[in-house]
PDB file of N, CA and C in Angstrom:
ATOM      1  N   UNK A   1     -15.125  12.847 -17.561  1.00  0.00           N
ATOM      2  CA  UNK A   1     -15.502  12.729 -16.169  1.00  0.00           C
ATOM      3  C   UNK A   1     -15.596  11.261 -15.746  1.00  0.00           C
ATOM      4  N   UNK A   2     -16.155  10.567 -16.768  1.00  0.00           N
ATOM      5  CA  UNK A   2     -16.206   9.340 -16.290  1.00  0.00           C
ATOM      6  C   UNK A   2     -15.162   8.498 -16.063  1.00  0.00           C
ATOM      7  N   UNK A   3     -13.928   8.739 -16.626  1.00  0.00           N
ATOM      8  CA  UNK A   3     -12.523   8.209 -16.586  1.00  0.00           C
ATOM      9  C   UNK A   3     -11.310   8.474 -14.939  1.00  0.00           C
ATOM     10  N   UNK A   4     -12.269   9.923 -14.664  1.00  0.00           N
ATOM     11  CA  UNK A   4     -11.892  10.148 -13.530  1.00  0.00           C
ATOM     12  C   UNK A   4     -12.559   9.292 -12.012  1.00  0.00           C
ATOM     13  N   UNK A   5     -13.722   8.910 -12.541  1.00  0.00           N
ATOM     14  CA  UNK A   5     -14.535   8.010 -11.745  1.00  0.00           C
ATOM     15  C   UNK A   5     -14.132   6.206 -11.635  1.00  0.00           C
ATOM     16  N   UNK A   6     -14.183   6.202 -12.904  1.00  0.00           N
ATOM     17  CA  UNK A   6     -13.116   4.812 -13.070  1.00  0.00           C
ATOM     18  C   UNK A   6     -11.479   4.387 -11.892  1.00  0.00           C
ATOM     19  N   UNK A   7     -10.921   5.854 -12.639  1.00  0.00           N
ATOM     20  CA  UNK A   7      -9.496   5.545 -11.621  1.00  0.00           C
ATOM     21  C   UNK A   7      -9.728   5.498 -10.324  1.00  0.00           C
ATOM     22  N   UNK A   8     -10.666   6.143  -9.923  1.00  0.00           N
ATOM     23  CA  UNK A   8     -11.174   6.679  -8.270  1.00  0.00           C
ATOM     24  C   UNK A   8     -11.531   4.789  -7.712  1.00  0.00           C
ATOM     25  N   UNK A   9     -12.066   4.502  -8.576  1.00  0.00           N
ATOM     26  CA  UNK A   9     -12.376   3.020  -8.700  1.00  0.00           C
ATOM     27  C   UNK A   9     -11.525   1.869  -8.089  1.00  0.00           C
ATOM     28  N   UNK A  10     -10.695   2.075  -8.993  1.00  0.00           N
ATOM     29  CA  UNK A  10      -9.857   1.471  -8.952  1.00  0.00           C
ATOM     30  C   UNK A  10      -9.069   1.509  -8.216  1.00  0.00           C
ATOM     31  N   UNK A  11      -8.855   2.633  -7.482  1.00  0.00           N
ATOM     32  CA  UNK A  11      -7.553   3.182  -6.058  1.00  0.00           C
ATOM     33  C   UNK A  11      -8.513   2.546  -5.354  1.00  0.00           C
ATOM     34  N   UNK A  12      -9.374   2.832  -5.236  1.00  0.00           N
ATOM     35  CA  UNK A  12     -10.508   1.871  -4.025  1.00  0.00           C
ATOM     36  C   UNK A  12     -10.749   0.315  -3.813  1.00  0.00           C
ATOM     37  N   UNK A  13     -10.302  -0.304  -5.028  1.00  0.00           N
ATOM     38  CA  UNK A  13     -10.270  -1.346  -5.247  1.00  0.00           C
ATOM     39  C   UNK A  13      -8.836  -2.349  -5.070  1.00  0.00           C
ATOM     40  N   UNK A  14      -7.805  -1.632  -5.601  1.00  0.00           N
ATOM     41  CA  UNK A  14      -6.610  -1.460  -4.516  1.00  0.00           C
ATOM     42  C   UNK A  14      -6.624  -1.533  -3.538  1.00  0.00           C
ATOM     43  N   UNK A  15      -7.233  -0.169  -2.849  1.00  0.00           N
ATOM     44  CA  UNK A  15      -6.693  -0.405  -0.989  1.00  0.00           C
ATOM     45  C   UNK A  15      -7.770  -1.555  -0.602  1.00  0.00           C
ATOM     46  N   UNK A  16      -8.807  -2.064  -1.082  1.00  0.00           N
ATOM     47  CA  UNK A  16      -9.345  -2.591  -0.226  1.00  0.00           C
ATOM     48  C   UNK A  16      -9.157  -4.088  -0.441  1.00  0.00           C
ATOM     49  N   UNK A  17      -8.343  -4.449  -1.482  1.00  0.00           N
ATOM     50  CA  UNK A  17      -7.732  -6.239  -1.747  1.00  0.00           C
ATOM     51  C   UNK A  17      -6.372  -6.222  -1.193  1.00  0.00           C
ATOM     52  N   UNK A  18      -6.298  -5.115  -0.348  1.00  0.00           N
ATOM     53  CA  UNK A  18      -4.786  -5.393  -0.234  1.00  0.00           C
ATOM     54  C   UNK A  18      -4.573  -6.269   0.650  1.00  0.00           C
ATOM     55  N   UNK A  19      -3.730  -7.535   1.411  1.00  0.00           N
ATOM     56  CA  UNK A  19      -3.582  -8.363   2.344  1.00  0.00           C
ATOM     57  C   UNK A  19      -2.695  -7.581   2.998  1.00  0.00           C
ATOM     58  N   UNK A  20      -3.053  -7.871   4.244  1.00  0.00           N
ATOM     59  CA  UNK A  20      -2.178  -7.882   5.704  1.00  0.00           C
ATOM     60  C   UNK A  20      -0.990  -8.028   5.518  1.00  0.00           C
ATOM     61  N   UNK A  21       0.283  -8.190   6.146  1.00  0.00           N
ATOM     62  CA  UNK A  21       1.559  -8.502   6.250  1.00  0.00           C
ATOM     63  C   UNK A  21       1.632  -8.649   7.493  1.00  0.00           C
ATOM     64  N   UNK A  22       2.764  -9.771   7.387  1.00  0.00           N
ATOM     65  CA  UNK A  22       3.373  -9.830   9.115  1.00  0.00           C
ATOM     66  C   UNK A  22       4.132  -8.710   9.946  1.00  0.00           C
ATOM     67  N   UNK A  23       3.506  -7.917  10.836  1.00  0.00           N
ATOM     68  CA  UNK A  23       4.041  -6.975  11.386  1.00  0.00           C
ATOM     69  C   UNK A  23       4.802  -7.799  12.200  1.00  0.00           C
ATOM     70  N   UNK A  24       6.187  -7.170  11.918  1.00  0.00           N
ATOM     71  CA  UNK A  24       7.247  -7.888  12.263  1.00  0.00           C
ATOM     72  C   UNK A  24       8.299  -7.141  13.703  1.00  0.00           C
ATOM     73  N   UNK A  25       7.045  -5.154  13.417  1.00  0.00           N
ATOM     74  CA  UNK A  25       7.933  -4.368  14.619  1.00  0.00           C
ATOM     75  C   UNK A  25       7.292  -5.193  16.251  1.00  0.00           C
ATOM     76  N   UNK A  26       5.794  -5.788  15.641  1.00  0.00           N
ATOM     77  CA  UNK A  26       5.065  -6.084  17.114  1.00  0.00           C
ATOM     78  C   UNK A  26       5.297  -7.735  17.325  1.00  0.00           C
ATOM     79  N   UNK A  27       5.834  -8.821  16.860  1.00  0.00           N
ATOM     80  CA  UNK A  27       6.521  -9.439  16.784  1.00  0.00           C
ATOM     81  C   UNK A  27       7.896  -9.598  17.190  1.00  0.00           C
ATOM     82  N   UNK A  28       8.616  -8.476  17.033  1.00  0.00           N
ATOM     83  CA  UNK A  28       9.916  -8.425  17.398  1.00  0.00           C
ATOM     84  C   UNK A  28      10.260  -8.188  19.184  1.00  0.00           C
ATOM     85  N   UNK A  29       9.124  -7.596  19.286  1.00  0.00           N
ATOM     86  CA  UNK A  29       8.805  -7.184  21.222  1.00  0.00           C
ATOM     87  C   UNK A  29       8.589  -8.812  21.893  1.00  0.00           C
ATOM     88  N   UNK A  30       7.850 -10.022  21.066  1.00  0.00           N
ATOM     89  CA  UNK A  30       8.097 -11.024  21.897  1.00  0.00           C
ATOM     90  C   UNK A  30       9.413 -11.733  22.157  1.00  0.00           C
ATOM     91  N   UNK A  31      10.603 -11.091  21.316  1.00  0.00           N
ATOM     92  CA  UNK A  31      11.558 -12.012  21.623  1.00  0.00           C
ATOM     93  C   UNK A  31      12.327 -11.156  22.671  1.00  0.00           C
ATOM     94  N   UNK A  32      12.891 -12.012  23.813  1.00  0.00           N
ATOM     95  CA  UNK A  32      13.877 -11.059  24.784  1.00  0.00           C
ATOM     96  C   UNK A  32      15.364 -12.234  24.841  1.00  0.00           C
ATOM     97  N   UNK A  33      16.089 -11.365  24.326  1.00  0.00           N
ATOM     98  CA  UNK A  33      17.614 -11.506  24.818  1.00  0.00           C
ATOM     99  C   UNK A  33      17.729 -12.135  26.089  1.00  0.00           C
ATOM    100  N   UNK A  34      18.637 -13.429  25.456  1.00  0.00           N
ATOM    101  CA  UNK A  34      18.770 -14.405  26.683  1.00  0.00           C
ATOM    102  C   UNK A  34      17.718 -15.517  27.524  1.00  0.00           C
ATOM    103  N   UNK A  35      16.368 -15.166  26.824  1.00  0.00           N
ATOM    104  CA  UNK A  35      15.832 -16.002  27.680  1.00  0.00           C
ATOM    105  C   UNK A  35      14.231 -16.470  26.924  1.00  0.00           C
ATOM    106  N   UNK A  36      14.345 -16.022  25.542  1.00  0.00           N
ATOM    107  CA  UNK A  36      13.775 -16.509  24.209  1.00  0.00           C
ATOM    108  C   UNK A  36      14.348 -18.009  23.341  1.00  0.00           C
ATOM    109  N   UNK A  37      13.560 -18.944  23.232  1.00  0.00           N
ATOM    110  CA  UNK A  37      14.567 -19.998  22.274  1.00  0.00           C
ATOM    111  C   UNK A  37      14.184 -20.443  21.323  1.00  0.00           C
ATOM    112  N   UNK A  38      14.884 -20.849  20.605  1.00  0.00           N
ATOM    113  CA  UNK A  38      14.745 -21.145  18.964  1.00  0.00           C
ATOM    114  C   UNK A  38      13.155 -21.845  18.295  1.00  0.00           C
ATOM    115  N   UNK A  39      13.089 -22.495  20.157  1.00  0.00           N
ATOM    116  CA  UNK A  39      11.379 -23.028  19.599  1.00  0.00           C
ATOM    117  C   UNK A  39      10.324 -22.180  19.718  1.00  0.00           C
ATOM    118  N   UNK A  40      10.607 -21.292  20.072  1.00  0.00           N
ATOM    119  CA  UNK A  40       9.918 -20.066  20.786  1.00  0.00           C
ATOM    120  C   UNK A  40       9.494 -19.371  19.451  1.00  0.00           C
ATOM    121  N   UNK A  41      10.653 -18.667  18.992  1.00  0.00           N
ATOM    122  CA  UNK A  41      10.925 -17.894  17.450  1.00  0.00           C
ATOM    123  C   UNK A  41      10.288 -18.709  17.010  1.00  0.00           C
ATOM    124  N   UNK A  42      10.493 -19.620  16.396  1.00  0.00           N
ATOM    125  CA  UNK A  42       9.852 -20.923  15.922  1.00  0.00           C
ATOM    126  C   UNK A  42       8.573 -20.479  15.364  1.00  0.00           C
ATOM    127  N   UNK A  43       7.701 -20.450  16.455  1.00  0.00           N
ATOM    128  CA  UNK A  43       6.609 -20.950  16.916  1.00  0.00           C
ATOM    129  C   UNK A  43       5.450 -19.255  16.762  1.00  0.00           C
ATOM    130  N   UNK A  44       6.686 -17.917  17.370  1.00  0.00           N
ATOM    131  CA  UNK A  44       5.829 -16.897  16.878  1.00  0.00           C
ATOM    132  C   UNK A  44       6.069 -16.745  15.691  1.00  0.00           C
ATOM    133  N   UNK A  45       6.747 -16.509  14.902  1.00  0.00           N
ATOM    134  CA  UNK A  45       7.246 -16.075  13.766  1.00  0.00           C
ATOM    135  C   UNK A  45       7.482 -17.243  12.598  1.00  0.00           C
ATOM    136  N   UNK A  46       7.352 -18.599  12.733  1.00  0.00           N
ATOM    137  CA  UNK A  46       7.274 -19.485  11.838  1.00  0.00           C
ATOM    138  C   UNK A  46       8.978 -19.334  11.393  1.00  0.00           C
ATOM    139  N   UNK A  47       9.075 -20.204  10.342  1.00  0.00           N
ATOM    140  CA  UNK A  47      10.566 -20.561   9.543  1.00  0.00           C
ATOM    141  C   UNK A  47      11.474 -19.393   9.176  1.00  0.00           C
ATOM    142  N   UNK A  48      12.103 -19.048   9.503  1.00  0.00           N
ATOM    143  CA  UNK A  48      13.402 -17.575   8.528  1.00  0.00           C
ATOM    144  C   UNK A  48      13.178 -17.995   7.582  1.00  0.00           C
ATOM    145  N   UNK A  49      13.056 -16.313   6.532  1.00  0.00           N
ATOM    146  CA  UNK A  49      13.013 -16.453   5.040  1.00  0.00           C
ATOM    147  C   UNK A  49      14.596 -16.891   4.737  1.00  0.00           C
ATOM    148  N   UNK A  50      15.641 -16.469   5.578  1.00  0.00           N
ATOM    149  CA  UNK A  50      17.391 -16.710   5.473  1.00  0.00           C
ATOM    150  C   UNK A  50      17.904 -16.562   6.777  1.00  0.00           C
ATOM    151  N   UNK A  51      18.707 -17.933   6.559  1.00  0.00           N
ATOM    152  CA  UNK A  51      19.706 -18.348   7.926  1.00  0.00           C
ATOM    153  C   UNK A  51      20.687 -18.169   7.368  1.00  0.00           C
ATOM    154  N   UNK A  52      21.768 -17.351   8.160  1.00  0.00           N
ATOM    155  CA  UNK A  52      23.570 -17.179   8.173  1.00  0.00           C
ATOM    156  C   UNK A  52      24.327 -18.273   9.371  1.00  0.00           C
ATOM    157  N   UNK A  53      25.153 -18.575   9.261  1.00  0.00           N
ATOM    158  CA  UNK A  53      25.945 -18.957  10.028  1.00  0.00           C
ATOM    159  C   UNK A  53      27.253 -18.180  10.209  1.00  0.00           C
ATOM    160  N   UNK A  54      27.572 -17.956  11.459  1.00  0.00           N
ATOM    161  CA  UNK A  54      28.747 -17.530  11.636  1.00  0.00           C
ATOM    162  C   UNK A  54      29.854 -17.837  12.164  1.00  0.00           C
ATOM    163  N   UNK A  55      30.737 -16.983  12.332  1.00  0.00           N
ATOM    164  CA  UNK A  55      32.538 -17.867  12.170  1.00  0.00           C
ATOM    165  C   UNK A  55      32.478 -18.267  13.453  1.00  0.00           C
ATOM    166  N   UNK A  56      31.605 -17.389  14.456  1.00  0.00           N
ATOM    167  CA  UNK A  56      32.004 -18.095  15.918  1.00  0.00           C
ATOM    168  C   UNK A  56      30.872 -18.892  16.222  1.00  0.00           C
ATOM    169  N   UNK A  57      30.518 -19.728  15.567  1.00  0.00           N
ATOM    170  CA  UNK A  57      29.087 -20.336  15.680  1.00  0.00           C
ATOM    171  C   UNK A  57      27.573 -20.115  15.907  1.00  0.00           C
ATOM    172  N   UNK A  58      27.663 -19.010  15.830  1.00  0.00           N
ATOM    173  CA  UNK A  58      26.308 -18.051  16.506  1.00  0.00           C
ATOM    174  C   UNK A  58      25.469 -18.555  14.997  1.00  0.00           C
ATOM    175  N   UNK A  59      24.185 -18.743  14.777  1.00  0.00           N
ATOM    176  CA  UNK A  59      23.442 -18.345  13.654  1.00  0.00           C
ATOM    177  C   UNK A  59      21.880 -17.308  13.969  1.00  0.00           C
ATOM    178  N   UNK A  60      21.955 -16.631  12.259  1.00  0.00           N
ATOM    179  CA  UNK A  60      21.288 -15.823  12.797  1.00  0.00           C
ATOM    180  C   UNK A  60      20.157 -16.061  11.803  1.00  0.00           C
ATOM    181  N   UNK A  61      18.706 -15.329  12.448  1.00  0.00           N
ATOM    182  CA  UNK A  61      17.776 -15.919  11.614  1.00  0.00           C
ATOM    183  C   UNK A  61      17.347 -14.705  10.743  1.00  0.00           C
ATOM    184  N   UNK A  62      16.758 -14.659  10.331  1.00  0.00           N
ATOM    185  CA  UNK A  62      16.369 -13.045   8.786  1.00  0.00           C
ATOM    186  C   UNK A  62      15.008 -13.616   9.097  1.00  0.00           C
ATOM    187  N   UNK A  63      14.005 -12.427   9.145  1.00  0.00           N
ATOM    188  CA  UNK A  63      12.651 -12.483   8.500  1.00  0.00           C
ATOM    189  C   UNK A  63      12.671 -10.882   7.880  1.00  0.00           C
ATOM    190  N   UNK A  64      11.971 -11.277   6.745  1.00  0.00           N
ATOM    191  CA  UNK A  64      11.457  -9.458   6.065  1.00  0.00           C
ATOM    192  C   UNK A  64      10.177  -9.376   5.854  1.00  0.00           C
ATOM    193  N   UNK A  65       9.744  -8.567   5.112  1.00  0.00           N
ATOM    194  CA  UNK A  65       8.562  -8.454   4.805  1.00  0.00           C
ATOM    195  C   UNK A  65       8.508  -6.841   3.860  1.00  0.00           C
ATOM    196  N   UNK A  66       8.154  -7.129   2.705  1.00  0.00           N
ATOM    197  CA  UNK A  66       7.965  -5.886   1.457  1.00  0.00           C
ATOM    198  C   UNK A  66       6.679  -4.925   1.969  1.00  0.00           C
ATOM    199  N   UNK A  67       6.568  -3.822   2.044  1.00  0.00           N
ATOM    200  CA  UNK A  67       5.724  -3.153   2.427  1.00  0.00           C
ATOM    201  C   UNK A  67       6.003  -2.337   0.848  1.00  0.00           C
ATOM    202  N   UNK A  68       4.966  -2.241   0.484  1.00  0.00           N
ATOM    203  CA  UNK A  68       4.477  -1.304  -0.877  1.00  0.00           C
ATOM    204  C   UNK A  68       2.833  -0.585  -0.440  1.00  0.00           C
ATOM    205  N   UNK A  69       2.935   0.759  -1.322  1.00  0.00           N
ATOM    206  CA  UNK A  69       1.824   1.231  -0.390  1.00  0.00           C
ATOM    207  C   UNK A  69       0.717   1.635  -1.787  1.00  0.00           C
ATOM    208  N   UNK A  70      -0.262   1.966  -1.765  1.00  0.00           N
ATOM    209  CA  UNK A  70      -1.598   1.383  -2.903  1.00  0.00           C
ATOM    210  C   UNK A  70      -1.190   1.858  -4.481  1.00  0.00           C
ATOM    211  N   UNK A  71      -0.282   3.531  -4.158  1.00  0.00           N
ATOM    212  CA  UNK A  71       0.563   4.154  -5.504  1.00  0.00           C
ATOM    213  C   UNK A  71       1.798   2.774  -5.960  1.00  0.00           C
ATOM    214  N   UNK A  72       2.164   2.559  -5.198  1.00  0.00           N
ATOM    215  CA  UNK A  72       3.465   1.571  -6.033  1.00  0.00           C
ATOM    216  C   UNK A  72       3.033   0.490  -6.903  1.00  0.00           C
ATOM    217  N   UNK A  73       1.477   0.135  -6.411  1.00  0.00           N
ATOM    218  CA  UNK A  73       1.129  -1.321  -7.379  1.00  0.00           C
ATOM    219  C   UNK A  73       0.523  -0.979  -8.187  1.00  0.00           C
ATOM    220  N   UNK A  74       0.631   0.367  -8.822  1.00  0.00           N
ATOM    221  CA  UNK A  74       0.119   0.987 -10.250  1.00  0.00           C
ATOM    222  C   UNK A  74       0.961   0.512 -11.199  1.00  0.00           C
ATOM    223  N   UNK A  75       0.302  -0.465 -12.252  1.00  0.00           N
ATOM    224  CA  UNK A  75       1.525  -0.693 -13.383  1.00  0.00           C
ATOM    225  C   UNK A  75       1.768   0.864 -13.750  1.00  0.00           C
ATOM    226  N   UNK A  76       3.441   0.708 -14.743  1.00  0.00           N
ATOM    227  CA  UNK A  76       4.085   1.630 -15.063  1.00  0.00           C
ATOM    228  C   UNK A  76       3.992   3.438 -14.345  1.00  0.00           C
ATOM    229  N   UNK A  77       3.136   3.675 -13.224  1.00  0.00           N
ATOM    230  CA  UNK A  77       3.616   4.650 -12.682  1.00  0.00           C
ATOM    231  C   UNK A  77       3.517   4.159 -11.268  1.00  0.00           C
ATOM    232  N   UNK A  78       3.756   3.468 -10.720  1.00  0.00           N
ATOM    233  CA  UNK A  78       4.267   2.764  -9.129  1.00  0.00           C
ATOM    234  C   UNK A  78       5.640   3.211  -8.692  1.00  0.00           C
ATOM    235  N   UNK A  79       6.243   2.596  -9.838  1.00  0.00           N
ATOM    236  CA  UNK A  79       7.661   2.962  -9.500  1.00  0.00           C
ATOM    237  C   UNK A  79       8.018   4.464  -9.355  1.00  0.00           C
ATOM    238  N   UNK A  80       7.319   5.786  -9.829  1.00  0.00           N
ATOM    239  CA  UNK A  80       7.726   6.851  -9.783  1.00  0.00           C
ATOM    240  C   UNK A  80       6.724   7.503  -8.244  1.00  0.00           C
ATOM    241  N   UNK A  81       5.354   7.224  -7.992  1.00  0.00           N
ATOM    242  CA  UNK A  81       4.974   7.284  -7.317  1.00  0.00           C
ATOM    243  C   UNK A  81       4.589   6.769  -6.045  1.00  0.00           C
ATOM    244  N   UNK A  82       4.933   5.342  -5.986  1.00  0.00           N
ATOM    245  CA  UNK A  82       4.802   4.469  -5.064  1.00  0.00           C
ATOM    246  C   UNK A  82       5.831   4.676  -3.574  1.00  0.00           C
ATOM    247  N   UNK A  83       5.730   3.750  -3.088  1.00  0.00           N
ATOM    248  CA  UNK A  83       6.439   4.133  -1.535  1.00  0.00           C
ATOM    249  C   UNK A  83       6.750   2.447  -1.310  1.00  0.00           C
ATOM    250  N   UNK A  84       8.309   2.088  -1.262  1.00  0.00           N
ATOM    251  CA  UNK A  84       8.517   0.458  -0.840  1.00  0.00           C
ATOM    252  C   UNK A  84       8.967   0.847   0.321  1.00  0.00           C
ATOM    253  N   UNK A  85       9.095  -0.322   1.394  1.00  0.00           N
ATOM    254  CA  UNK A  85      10.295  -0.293   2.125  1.00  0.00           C
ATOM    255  C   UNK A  85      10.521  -1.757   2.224  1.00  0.00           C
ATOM    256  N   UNK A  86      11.142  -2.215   2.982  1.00  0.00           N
ATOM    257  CA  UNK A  86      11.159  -3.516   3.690  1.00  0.00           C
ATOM    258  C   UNK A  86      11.337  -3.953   4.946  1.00  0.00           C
ATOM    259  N   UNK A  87      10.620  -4.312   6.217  1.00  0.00           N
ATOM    260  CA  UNK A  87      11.062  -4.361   7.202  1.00  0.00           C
ATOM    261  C   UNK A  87      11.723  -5.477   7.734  1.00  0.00           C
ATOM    262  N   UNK A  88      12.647  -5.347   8.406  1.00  0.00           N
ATOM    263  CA  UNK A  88      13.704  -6.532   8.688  1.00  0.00           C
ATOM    264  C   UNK A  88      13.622  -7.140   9.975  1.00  0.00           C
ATOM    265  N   UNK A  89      13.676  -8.214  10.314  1.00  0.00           N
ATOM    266  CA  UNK A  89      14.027  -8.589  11.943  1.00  0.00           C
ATOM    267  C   UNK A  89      15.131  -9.880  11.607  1.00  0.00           C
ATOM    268  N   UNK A  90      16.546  -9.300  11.993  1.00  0.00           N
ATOM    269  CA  UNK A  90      17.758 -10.310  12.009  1.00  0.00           C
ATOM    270  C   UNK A  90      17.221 -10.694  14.157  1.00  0.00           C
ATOM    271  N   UNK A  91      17.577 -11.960  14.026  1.00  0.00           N
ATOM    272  CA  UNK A  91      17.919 -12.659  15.420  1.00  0.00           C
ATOM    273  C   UNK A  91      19.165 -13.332  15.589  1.00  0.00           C
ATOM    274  N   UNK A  92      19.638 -13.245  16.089  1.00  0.00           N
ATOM    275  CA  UNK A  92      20.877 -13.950  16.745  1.00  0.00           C
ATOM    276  C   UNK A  92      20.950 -15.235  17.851  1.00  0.00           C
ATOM    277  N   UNK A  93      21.591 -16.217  17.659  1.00  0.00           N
ATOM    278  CA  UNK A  93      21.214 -17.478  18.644  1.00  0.00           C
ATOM    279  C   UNK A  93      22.377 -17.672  18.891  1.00  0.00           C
ATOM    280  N   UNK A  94      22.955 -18.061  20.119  1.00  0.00           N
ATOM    281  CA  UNK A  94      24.167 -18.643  20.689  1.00  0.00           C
ATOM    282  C   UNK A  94      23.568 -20.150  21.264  1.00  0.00           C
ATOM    283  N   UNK A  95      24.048 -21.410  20.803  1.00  0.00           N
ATOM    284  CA  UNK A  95      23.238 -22.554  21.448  1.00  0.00           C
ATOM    285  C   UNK A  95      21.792 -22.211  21.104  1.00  0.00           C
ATOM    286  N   UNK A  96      20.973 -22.415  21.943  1.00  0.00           N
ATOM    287  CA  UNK A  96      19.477 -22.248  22.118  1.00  0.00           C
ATOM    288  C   UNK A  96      18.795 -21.348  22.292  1.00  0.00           C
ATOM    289  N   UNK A  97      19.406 -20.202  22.692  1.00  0.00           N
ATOM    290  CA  UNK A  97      18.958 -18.679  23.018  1.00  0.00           C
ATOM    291  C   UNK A  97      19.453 -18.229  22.207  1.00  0.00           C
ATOM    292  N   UNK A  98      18.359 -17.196  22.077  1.00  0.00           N
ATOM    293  CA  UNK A  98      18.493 -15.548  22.020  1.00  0.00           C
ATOM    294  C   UNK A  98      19.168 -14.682  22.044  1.00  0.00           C
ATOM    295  N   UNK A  99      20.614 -14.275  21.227  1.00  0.00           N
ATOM    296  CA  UNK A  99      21.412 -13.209  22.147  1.00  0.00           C
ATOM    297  C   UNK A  99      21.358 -11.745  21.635  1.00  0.00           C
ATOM    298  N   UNK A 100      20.791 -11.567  20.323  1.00  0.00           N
ATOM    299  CA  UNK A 100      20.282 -10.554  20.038  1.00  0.00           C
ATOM    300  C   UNK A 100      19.271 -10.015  19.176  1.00  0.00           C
ATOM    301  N   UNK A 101      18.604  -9.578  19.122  1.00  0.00           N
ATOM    302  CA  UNK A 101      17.409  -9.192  18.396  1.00  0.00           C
ATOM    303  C   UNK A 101      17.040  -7.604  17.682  1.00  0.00           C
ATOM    304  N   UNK A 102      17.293  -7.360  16.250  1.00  0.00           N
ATOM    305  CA  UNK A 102      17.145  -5.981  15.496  1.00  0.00           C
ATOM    306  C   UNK A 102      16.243  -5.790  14.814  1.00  0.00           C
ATOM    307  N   UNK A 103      15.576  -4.935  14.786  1.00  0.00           N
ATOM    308  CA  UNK A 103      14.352  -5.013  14.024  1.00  0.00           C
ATOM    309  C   UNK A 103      14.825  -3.776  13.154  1.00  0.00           C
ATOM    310  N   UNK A 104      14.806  -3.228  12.241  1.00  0.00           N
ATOM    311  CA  UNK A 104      15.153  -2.466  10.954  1.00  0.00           C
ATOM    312  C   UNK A 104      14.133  -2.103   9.955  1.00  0.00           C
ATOM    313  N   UNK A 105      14.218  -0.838   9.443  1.00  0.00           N
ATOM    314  CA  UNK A 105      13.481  -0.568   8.028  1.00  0.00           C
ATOM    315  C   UNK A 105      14.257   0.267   6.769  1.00  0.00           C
ATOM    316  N   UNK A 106      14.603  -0.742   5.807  1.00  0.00           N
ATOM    317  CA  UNK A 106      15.457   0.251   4.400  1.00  0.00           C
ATOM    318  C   UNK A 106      14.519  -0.236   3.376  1.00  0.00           C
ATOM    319  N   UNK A 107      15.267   0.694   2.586  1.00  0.00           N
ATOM    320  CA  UNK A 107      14.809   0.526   1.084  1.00  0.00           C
ATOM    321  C   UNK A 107      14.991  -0.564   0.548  1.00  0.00           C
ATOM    322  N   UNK A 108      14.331  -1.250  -0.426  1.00  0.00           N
ATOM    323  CA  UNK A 108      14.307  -2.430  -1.534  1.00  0.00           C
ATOM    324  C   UNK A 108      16.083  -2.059  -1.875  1.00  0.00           C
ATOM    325  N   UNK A 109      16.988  -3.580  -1.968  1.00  0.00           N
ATOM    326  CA  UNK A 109      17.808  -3.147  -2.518  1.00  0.00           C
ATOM    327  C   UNK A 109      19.546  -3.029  -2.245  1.00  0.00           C
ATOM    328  N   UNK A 110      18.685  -2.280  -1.075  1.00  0.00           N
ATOM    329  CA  UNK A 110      19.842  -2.046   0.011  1.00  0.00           C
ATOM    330  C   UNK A 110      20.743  -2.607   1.100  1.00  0.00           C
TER     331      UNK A 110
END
């Protein structure tokens, strides 16, 4: 019984050290197409984890963020029980603006 009290413990101790993440879906609502600029992004969202450049000069900015949920950060049974995703926000810049903005959620991986 007492082993069952322990783990109970410990899931509790889990959810409650877990840190915040940058919600990136309520973040993604401040940028608007066309009339958002690079200092702007900047400034809500801090540095891209990855910048692309592209063939017609456009670059685009990447932010993610790992979402794992309290089962996944169980050593050796996380991975069978756990839940990842990753949420994505690609931006797009032509010059100084804004020209498009996606916000996304897949699997680790993918």
């Amino acid at each position: 019984m007492r082993i069952w009290w322990l783990i109970l413990g410990l899931f509790l101790l889990a959810a409650c050290t877990a840190k915040p993440g940058v919600n990136l879906a309520s973040k993604a609502c401040m940028v608007h197409k066309g009339l958002t600029t690079r200092a702007e992004v900047r400034y809500y969202l801090g540095p891209p984890q990855r910048v692309e450049r592209l063939m017609d000069g456009r670059e685009v900015w990447i932010y993610y963020d790992l979402k794992r949920d309290v089962l996944a950060k169980i050593p050796g049974l996380g991975e069978k029980l756990g839940r990842e995703e990753v949420e994505v926000l690609r931006i797009t810049f032509s010059g100084d603006k804004v020209v498009d903005c996606l916000y996304y959620v897949t699997k680790p991986g993918s």
